[in-house]
Protein backbone atom coordinates (compact mmCIF):
# COMPACT_ATOMS: atom_id res chain seq x y z
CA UNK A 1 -6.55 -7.65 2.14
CA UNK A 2 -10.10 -7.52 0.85
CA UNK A 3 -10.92 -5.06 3.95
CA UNK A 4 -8.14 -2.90 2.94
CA UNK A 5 -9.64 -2.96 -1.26
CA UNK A 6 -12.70 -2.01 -0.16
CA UNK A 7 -11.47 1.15 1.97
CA UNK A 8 -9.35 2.30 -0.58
CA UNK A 9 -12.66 2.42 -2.86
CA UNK A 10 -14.81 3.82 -0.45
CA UNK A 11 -11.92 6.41 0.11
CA UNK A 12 -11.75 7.01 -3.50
CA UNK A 13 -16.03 7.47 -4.10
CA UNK A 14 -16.21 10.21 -1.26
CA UNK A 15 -12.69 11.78 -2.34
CA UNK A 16 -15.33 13.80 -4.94
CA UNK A 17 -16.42 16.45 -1.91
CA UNK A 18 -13.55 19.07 -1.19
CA UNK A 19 -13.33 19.95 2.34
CA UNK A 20 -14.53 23.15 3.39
CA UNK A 21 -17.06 23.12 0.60
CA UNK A 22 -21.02 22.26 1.22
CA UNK A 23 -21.80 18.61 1.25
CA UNK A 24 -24.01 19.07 -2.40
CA UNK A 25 -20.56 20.79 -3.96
CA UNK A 26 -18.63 18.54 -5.72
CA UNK A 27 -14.82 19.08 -6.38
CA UNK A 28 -14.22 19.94 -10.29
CA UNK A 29 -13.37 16.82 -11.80
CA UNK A 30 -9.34 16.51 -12.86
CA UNK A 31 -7.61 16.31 -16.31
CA UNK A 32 -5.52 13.75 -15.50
CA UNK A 33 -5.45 10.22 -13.56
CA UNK A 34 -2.17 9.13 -12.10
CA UNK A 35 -1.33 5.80 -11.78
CA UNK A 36 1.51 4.82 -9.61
CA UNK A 37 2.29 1.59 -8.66
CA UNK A 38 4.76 0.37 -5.39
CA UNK A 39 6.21 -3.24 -4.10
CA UNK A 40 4.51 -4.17 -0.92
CA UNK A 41 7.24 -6.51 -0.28
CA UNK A 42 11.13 -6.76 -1.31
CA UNK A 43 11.96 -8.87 -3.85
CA UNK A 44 8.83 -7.13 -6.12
CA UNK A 45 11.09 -4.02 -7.56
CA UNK A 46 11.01 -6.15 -10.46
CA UNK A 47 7.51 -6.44 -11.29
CA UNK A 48 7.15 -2.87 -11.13
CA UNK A 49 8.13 -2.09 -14.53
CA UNK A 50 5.99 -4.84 -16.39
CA UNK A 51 3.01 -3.86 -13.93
CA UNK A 52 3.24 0.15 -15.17
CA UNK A 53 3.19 -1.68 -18.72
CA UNK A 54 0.48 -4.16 -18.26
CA UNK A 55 -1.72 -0.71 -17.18
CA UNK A 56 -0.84 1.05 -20.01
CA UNK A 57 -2.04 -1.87 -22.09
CA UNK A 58 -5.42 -1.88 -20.28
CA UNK A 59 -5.90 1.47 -20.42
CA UNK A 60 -8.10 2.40 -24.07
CA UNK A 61 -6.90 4.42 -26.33
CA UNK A 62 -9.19 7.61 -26.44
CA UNK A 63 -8.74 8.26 -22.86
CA UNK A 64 -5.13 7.31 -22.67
CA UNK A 65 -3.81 11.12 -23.25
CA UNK A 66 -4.96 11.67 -19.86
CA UNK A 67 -3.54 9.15 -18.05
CA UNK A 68 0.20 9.77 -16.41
CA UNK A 69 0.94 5.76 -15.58
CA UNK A 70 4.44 5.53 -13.16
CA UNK A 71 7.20 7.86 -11.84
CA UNK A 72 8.30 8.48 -14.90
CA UNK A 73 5.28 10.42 -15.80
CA UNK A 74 4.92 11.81 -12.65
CA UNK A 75 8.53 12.82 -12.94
CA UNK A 76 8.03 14.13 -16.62
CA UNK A 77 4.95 16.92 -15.67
C-alpha cells in the first residue's frame, strides 16, 4: 500500500514534462484539478459520497473555483 502511495506521487511530480517536448519544457500548468474518488473494494459505494464531501471541506476557499471534486463535476463540464 505505501509502495503503491509513493508511485502514484512520483507519477504525479514527473507528470509536469509533456512527452515529445525537451526535458527543460515544462507542460503549461492546468486550470482545473479533478478529484475523483473510487471503492477499492465492494461494500465501499457508500463512502463515496461522504468522501467527495469530506474533500470539498478540505479544500480552501480561494482555490476552490478550480477544483471539479466527483463525477458529478466531471459529468457537469
Amino acid at each position: 500500500m505505501f509502495v503503491s502511495c509513493l508511485l502514484s506521487v512520483s507519477l504525479a511530480l514527473s507528470a509536469g514534462a509533456a512527452p515529445g517536448m525537451p526535458p527543460d519544457t515544462q507542460a503549461p500548468t492546468p486550470s482545473h484539478t479533478l478529484w475523483l474518488v473510487q471503492a477499492l473494494y465492494p461494500g465501499q459505494d457508500a463512502l463515496l459520497q461522504r468522501t467527495e464531501e469530506g474533500i470539498a471541506a478540505l479544500i480552501p476557499q480561494d482555490v476552490q473555483a478550480e477544483q471539479l471534486i466527483g463525477r458529478g463535476a466531471l459529468a457537469g463540464t
